[in-house]
PDB file of N, CA and C in Angstrom:
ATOM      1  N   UNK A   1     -11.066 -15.686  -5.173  1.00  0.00           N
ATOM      2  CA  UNK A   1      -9.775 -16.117  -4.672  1.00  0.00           C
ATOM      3  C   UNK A   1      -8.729 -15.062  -5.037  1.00  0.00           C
ATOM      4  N   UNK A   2      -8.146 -14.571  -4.270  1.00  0.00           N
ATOM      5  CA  UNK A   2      -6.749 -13.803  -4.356  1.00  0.00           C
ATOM      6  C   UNK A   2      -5.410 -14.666  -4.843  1.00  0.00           C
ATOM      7  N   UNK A   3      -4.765 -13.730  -5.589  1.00  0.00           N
ATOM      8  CA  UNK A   3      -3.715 -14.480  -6.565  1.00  0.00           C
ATOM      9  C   UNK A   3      -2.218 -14.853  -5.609  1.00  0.00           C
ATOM     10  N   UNK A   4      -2.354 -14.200  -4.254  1.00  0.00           N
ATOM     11  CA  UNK A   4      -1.846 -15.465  -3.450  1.00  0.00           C
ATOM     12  C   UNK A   4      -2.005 -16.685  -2.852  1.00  0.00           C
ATOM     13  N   UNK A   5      -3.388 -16.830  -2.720  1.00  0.00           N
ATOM     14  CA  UNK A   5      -3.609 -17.919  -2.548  1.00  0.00           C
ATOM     15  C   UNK A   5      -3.775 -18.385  -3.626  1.00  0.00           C
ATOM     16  N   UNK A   6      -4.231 -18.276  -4.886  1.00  0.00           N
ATOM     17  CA  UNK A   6      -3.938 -19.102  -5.669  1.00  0.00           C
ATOM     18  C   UNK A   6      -2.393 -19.372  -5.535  1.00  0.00           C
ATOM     19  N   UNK A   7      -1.571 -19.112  -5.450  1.00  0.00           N
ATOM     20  CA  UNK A   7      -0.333 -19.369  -5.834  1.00  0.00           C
ATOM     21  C   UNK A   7       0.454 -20.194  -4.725  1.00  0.00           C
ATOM     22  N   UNK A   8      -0.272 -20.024  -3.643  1.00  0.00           N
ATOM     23  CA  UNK A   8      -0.159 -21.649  -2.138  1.00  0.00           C
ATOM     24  C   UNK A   8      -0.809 -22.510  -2.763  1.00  0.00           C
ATOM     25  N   UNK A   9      -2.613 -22.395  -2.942  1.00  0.00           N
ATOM     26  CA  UNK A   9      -2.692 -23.846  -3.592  1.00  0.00           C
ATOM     27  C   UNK A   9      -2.373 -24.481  -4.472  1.00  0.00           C
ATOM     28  N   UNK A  10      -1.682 -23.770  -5.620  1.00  0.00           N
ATOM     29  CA  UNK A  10      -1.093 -24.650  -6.552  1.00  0.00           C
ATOM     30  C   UNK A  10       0.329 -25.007  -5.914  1.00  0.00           C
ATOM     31  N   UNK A  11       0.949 -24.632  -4.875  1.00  0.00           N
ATOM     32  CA  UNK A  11       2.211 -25.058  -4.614  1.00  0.00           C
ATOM     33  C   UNK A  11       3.626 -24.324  -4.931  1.00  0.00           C
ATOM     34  N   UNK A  12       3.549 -23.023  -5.682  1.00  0.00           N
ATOM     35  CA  UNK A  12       4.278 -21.936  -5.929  1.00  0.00           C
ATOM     36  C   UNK A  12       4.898 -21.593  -4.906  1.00  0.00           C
ATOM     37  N   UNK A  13       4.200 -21.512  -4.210  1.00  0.00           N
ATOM     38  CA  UNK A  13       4.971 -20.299  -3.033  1.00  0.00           C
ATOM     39  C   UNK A  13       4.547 -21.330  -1.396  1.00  0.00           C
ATOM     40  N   UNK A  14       5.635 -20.961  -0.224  1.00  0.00           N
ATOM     41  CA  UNK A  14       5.521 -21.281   0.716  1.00  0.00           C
ATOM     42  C   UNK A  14       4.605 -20.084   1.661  1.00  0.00           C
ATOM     43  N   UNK A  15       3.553 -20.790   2.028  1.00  0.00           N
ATOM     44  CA  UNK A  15       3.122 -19.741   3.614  1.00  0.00           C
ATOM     45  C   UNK A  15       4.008 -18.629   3.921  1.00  0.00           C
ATOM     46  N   UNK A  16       4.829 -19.147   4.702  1.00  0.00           N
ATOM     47  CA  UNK A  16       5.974 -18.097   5.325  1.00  0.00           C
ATOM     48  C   UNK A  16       6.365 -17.424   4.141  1.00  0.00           C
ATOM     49  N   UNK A  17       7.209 -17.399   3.047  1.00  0.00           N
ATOM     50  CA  UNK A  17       7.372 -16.814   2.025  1.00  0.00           C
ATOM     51  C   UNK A  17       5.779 -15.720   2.174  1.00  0.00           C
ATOM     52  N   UNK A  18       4.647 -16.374   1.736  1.00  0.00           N
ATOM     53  CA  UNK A  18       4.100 -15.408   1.316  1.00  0.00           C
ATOM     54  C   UNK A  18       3.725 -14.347   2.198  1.00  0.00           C
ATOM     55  N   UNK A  19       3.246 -15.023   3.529  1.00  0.00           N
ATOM     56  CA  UNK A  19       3.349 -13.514   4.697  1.00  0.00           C
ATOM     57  C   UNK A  19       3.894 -12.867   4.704  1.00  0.00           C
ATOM     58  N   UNK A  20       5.440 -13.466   4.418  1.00  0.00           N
ATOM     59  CA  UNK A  20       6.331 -12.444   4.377  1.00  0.00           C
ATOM     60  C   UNK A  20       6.433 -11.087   3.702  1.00  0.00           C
ATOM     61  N   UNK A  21       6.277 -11.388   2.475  1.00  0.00           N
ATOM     62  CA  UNK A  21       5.853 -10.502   1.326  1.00  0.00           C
ATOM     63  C   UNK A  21       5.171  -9.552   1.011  1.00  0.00           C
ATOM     64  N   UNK A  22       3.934 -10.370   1.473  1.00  0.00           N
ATOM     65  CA  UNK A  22       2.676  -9.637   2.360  1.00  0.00           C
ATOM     66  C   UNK A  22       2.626  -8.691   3.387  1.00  0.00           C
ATOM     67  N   UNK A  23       3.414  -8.634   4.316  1.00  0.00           N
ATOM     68  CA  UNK A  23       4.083  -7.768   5.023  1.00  0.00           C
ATOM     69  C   UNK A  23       4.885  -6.814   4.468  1.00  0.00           C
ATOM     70  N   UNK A  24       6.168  -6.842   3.620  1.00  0.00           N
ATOM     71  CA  UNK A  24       6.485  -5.842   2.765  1.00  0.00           C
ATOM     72  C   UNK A  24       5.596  -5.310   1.911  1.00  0.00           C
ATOM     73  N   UNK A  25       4.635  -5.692   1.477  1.00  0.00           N
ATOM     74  CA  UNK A  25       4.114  -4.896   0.415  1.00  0.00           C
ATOM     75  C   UNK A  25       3.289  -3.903   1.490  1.00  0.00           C
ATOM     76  N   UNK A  26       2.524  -4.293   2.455  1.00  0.00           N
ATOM     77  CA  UNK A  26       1.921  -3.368   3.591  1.00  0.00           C
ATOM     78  C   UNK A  26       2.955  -2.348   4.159  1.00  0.00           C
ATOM     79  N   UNK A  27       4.052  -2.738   4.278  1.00  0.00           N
ATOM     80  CA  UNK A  27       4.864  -1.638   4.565  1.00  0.00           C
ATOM     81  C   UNK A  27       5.264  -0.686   3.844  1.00  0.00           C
ATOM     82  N   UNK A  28       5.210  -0.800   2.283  1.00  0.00           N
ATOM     83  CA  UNK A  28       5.897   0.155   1.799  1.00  0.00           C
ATOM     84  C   UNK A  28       4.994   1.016   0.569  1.00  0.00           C
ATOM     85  N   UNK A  29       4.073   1.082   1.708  1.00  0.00           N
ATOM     86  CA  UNK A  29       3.123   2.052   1.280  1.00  0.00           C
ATOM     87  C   UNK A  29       3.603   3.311   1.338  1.00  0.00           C
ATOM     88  N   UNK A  30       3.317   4.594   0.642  1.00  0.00           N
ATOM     89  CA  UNK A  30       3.995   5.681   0.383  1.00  0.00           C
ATOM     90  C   UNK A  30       2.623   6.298   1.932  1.00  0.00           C
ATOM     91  N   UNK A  31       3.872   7.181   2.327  1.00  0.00           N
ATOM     92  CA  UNK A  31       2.672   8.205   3.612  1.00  0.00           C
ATOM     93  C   UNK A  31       2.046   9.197   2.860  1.00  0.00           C
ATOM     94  N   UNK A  32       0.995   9.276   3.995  1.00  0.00           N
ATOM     95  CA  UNK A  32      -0.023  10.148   3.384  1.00  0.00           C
ATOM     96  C   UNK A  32       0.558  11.669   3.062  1.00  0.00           C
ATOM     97  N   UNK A  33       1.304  12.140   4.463  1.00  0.00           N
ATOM     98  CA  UNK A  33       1.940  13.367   3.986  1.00  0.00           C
ATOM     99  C   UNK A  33       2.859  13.447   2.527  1.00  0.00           C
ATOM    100  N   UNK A  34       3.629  12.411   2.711  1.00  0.00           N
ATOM    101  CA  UNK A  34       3.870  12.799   1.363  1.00  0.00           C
ATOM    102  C   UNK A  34       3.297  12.696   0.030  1.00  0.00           C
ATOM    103  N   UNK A  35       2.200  12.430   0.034  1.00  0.00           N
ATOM    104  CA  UNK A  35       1.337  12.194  -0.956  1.00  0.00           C
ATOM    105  C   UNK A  35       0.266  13.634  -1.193  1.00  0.00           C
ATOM    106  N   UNK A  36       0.153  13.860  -0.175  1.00  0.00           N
ATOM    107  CA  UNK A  36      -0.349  15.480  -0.545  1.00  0.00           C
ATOM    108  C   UNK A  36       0.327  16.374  -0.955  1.00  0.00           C
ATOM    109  N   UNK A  37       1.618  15.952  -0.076  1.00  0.00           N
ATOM    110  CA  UNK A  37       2.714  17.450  -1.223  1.00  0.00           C
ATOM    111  C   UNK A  37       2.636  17.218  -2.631  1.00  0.00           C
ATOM    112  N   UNK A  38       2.700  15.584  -2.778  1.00  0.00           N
ATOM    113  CA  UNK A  38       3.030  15.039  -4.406  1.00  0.00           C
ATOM    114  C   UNK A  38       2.075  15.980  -5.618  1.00  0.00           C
ATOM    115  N   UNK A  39       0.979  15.680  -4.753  1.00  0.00           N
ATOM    116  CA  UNK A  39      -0.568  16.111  -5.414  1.00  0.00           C
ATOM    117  C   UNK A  39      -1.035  17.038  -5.045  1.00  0.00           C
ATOM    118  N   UNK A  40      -0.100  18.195  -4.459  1.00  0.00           N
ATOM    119  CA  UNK A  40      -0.372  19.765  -4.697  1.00  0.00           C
ATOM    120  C   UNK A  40      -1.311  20.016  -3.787  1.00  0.00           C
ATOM    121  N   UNK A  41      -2.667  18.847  -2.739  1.00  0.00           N
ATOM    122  CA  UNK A  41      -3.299  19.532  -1.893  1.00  0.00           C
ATOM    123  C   UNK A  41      -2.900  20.544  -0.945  1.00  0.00           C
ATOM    124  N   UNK A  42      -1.751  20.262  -0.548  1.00  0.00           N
ATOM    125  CA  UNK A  42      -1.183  21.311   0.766  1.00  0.00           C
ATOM    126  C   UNK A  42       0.704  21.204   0.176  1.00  0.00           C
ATOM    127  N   UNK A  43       0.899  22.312   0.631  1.00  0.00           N
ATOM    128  CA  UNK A  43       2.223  23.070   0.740  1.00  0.00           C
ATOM    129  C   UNK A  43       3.257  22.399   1.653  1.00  0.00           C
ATOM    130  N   UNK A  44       4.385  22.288   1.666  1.00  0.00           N
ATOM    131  CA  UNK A  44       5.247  21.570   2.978  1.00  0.00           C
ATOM    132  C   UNK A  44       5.133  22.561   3.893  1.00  0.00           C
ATOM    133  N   UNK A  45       4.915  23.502   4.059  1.00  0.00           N
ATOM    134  CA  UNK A  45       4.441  24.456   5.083  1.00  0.00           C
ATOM    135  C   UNK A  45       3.475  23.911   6.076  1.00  0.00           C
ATOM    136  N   UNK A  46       2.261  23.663   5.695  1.00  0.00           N
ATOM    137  CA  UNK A  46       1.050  22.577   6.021  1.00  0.00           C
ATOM    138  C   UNK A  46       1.195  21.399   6.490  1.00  0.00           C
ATOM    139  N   UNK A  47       2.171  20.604   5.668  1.00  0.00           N
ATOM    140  CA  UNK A  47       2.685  19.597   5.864  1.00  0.00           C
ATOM    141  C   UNK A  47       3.142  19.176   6.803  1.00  0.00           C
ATOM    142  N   UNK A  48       4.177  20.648   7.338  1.00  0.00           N
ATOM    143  CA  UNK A  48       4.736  20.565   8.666  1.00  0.00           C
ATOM    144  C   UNK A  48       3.673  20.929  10.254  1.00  0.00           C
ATOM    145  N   UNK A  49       2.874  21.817   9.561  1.00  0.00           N
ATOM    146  CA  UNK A  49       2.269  21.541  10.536  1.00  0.00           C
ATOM    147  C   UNK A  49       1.175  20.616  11.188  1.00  0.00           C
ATOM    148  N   UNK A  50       0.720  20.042  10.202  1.00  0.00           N
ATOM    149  CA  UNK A  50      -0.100  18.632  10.051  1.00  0.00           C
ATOM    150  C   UNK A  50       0.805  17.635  11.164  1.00  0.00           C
ATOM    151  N   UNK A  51       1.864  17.527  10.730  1.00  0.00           N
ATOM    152  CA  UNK A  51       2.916  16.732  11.356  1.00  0.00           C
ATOM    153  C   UNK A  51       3.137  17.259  12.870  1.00  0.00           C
ATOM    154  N   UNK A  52       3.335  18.030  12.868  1.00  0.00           N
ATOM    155  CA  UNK A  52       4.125  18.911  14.167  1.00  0.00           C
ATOM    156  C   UNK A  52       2.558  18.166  15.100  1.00  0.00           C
ATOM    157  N   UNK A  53       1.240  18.956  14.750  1.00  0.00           N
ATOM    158  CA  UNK A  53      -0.007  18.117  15.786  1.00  0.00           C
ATOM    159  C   UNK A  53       0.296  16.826  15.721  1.00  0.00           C
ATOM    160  N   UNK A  54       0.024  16.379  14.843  1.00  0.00           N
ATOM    161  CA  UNK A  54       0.138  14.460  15.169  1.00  0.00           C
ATOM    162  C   UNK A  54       0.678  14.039  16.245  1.00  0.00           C
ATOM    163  N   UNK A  55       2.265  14.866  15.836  1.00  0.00           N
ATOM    164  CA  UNK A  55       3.482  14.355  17.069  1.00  0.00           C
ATOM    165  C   UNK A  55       2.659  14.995  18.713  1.00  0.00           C
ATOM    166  N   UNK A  56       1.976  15.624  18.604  1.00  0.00           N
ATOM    167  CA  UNK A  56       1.478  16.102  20.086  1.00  0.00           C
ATOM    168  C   UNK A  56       0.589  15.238  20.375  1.00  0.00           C
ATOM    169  N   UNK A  57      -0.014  14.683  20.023  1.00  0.00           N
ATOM    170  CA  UNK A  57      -0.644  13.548  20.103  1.00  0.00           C
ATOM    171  C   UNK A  57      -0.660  12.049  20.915  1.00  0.00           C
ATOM    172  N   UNK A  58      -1.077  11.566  20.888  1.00  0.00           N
ATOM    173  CA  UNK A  58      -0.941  10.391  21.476  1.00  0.00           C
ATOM    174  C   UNK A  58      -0.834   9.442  20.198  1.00  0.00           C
ATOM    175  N   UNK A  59       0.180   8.908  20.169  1.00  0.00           N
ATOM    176  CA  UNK A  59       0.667   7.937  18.979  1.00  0.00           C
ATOM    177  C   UNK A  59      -0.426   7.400  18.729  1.00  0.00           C
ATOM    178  N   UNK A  60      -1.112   6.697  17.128  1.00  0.00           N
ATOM    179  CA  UNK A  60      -1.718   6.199  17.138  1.00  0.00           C
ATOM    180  C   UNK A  60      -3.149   6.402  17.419  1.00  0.00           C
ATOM    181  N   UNK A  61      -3.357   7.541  18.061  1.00  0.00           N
ATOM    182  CA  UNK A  61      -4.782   8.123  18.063  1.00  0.00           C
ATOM    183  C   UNK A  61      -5.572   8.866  17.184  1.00  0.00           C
ATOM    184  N   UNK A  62      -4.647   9.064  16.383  1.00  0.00           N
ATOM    185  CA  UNK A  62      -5.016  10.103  15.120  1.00  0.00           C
ATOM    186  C   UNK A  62      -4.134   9.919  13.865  1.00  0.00           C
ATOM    187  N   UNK A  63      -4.560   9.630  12.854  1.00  0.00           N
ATOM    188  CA  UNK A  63      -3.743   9.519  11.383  1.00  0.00           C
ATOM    189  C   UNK A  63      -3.983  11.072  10.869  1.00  0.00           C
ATOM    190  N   UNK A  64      -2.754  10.713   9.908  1.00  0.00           N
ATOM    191  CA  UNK A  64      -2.391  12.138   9.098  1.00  0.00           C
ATOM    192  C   UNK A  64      -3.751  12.691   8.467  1.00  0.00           C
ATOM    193  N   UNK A  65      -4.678  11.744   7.859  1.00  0.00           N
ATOM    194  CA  UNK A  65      -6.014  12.478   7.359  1.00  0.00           C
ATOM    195  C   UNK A  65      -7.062  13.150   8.543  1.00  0.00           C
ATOM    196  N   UNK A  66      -7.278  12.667   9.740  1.00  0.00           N
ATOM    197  CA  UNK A  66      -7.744  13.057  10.295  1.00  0.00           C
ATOM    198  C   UNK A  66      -7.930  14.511  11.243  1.00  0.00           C
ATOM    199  N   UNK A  67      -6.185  14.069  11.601  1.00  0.00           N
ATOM    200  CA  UNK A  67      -5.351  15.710  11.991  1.00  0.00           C
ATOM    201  C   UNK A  67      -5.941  16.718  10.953  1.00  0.00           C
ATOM    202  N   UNK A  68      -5.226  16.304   9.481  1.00  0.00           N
ATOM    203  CA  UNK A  68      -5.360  17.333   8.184  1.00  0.00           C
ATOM    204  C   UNK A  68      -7.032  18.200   8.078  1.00  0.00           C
ATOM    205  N   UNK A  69      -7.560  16.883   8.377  1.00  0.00           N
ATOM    206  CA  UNK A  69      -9.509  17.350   8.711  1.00  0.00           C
ATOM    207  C   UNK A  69      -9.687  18.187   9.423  1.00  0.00           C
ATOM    208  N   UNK A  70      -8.992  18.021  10.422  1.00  0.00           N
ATOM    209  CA  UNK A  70      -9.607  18.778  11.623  1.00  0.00           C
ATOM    210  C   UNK A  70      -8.659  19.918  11.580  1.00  0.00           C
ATOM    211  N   UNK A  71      -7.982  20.237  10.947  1.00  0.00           N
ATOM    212  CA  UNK A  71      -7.376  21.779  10.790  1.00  0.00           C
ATOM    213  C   UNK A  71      -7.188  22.393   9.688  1.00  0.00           C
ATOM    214  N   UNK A  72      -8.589  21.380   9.116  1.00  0.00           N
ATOM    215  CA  UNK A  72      -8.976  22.425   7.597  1.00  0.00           C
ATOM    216  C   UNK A  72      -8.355  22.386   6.605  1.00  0.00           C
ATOM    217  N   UNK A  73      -7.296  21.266   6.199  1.00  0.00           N
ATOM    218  CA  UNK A  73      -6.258  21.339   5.211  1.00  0.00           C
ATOM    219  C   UNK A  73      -6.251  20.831   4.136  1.00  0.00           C
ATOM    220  N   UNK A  74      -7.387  19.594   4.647  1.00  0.00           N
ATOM    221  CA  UNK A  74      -7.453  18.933   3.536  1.00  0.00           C
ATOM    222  C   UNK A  74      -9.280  18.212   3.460  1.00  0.00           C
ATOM    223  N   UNK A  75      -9.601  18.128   2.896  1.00  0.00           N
ATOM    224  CA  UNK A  75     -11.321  17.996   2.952  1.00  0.00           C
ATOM    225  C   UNK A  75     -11.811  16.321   2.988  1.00  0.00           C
ATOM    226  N   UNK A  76     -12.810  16.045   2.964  1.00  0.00           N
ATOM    227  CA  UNK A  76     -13.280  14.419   3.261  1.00  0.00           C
ATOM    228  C   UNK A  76     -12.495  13.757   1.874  1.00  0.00           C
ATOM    229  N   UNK A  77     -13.131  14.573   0.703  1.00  0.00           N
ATOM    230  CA  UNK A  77     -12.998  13.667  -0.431  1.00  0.00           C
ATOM    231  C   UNK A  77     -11.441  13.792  -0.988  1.00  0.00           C
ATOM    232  N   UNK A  78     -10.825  14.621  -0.497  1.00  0.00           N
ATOM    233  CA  UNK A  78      -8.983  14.668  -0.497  1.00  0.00           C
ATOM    234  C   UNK A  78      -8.631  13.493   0.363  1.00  0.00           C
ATOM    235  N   UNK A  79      -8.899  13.205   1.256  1.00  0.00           N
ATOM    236  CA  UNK A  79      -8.962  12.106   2.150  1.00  0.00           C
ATOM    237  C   UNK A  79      -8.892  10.564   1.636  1.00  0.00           C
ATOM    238  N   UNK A  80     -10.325  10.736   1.437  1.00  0.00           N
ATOM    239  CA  UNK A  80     -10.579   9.746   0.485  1.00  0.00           C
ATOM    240  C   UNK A  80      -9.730   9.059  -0.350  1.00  0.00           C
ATOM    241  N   UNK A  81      -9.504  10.157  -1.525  1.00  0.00           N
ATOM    242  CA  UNK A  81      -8.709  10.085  -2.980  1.00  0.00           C
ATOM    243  C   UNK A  81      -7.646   9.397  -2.225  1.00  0.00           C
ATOM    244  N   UNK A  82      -6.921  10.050  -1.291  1.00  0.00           N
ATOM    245  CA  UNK A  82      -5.192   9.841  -1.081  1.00  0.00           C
ATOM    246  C   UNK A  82      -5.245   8.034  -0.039  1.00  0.00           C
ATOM    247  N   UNK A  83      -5.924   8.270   0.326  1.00  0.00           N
ATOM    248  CA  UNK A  83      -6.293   6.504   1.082  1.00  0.00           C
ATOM    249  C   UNK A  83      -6.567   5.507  -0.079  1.00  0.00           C
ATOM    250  N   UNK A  84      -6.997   5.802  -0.746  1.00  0.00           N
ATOM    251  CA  UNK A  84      -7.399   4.840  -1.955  1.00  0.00           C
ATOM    252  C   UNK A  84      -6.307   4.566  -3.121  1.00  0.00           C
ATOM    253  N   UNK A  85      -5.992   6.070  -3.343  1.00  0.00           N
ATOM    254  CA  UNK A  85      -4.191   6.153  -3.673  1.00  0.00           C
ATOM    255  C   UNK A  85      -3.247   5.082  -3.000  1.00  0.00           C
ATOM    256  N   UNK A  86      -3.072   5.347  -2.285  1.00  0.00           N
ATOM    257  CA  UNK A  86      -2.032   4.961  -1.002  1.00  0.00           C
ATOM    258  C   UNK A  86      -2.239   3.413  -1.112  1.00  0.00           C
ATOM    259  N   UNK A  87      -3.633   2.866  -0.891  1.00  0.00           N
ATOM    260  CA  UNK A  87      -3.660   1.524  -1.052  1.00  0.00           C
ATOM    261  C   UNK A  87      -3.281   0.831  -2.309  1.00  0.00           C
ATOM    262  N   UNK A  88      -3.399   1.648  -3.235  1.00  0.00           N
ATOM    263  CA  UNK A  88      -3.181   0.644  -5.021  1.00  0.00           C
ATOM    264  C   UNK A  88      -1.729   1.129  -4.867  1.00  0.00           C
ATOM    265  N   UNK A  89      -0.837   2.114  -4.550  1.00  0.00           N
ATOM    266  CA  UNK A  89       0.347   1.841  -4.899  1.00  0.00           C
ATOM    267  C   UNK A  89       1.379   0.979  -4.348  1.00  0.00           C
ATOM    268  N   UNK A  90       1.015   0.077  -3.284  1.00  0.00           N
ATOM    269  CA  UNK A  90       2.008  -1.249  -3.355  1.00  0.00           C
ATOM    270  C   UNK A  90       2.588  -1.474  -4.673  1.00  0.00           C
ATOM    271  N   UNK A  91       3.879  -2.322  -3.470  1.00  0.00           N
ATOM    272  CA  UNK A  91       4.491  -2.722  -5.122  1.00  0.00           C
ATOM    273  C   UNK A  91       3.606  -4.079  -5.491  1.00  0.00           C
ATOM    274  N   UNK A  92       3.502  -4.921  -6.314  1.00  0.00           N
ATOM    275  CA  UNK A  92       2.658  -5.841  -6.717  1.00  0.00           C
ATOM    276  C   UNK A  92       3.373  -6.915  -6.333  1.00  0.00           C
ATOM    277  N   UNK A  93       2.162  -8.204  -5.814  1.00  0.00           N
ATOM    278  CA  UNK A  93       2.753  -9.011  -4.941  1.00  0.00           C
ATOM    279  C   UNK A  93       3.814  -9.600  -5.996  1.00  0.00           C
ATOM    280  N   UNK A  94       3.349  -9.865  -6.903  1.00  0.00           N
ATOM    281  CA  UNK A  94       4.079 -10.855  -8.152  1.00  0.00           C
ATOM    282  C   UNK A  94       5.875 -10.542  -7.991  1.00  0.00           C
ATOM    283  N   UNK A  95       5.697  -8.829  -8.383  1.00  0.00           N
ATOM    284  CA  UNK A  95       7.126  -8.035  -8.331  1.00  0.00           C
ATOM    285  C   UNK A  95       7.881  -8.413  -7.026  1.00  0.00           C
ATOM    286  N   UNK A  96       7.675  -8.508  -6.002  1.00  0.00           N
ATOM    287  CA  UNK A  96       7.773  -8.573  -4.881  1.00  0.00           C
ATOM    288  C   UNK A  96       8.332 -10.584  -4.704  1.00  0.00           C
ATOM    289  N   UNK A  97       7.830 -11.009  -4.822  1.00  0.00           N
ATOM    290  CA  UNK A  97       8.238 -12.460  -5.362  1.00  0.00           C
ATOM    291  C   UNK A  97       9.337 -12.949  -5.559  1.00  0.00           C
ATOM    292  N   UNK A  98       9.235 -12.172  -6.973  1.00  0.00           N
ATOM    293  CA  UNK A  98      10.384 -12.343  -8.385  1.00  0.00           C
ATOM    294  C   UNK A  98      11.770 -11.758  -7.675  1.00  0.00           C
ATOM    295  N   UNK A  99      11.503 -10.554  -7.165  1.00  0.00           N
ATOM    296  CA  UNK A  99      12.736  -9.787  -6.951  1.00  0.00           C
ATOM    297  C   UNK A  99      12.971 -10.339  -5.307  1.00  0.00           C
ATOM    298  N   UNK A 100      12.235 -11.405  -4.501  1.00  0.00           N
ATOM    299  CA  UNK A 100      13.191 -12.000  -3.291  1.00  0.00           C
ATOM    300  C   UNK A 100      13.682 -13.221  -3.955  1.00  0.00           C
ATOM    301  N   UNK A 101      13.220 -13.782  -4.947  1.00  0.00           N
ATOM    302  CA  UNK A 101      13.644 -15.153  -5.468  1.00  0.00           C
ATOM    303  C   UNK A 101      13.061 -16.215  -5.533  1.00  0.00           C
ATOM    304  N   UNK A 102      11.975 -16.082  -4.550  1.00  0.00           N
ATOM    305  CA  UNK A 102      10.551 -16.694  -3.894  1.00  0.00           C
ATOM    306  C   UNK A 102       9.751 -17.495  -5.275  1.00  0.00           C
ATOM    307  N   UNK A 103      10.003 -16.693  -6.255  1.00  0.00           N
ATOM    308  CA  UNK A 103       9.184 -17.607  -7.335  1.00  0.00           C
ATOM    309  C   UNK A 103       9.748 -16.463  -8.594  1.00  0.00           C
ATOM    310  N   UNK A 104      10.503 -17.383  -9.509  1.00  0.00           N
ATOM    311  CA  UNK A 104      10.875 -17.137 -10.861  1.00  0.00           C
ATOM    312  C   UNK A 104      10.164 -16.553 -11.868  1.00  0.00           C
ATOM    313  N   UNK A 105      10.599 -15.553 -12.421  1.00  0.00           N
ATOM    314  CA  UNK A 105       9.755 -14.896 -13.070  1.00  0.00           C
ATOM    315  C   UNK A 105       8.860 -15.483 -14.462  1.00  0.00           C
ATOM    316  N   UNK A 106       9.429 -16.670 -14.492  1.00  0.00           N
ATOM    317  CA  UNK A 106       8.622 -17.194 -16.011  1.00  0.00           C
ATOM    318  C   UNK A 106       7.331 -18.152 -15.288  1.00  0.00           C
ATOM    319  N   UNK A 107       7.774 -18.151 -13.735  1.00  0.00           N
ATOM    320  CA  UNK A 107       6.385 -19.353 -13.242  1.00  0.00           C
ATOM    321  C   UNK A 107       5.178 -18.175 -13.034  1.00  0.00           C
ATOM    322  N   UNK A 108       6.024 -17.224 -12.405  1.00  0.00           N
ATOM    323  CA  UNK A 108       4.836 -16.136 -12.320  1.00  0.00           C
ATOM    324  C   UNK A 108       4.312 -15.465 -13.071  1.00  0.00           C
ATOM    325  N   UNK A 109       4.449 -15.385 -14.479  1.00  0.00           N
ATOM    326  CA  UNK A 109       3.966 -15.088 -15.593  1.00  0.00           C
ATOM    327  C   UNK A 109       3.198 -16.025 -15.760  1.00  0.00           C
ATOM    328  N   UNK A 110       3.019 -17.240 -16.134  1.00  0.00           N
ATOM    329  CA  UNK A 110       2.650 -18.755 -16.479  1.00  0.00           C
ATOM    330  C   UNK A 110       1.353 -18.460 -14.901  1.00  0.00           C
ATOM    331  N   UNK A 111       2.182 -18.818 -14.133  1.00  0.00           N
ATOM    332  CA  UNK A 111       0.444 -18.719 -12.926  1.00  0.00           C
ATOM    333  C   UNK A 111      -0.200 -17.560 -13.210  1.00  0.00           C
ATOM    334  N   UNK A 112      -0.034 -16.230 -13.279  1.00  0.00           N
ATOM    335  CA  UNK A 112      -0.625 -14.948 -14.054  1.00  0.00           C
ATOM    336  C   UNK A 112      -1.508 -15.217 -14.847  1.00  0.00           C
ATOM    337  N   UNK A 113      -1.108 -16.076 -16.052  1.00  0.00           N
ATOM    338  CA  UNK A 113      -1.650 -16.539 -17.617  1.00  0.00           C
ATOM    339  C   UNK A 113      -3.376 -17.289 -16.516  1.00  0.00           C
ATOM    340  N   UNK A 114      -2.769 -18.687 -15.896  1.00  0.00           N
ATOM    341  CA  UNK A 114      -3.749 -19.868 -15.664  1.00  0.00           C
ATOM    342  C   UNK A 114      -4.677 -18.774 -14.543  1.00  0.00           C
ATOM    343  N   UNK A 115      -4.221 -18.103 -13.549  1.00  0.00           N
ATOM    344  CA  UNK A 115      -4.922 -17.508 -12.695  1.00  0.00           C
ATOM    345  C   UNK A 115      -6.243 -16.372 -13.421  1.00  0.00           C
ATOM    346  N   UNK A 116      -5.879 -15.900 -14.292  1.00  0.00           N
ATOM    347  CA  UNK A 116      -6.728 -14.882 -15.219  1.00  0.00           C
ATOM    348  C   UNK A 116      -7.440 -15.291 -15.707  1.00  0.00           C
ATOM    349  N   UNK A 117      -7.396 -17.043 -16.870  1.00  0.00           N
ATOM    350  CA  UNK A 117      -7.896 -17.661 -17.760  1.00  0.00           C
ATOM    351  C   UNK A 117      -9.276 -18.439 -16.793  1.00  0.00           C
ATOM    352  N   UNK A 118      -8.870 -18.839 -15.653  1.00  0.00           N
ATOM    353  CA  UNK A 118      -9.629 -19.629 -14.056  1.00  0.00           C
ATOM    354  C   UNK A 118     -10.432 -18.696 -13.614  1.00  0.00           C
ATOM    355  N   UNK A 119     -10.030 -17.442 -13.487  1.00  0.00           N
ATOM    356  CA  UNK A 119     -11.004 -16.252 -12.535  1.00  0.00           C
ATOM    357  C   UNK A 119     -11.204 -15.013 -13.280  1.00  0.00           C
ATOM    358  N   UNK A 120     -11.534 -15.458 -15.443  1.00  0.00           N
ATOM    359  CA  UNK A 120     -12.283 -14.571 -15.878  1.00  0.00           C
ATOM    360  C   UNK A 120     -14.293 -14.651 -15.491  1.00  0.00           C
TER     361      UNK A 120
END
């Protein structure tokens, strides 16, 4: 069980609330380009041109790792790393919660505690 749904079935949080949330946290994923400059694989030089193909592109037909592949910039397992990156740095649903108002920070500590103690 995922610690949002735990936190519907105990009655914490509303549906809508939590999609919602759920949706911001999917959005504010850091991009891939900028995550390679971060981590030194490629140069903003690269960067730009990584970018510059994409945009020639047909929207949506090609992501930044794939372009980067196919013009040598960045390798499978750079790929990899930065997708897997990219996915753990959401902000955490909990944080995300607390800071719309959605659920108080001492309940979400307290469901944290029972959710951990339930799904060691």
């Amino acid at each position: 069980m995922l610690f949002g749904e735990y936190l519907l079935e105990q009655g914490l949080v509303k549906e809508d609330d939590l999609i919602g949330v759920l949706d911001e946290q999917q959005q504010n994923k850091i991009p891939l380009g900028q995550m390679v400059v971060q981590k030194g694989f490629i140069d903003a030089k690269a960067l730009f041109k990584v970018l510059t193909e994409q945009r020639k592109r047909a929207r949506n037909a090609n992501d930044f790792g794939s372009v980067a592949l196919e013009m040598g910039l960045l390798n499978q397992e750079q790929v990899k790393k930065l997708v897997e990156s990219q996915n753990t740095t959401n902000e955490l649903l909990g944080n995300l919660l607390v800071e719309t108002g959605i659920l108080p920070r001492g309940k979400l500590v307290q469901a944290l505690k029972e959710f951990n103690s339930s799904h060691a």
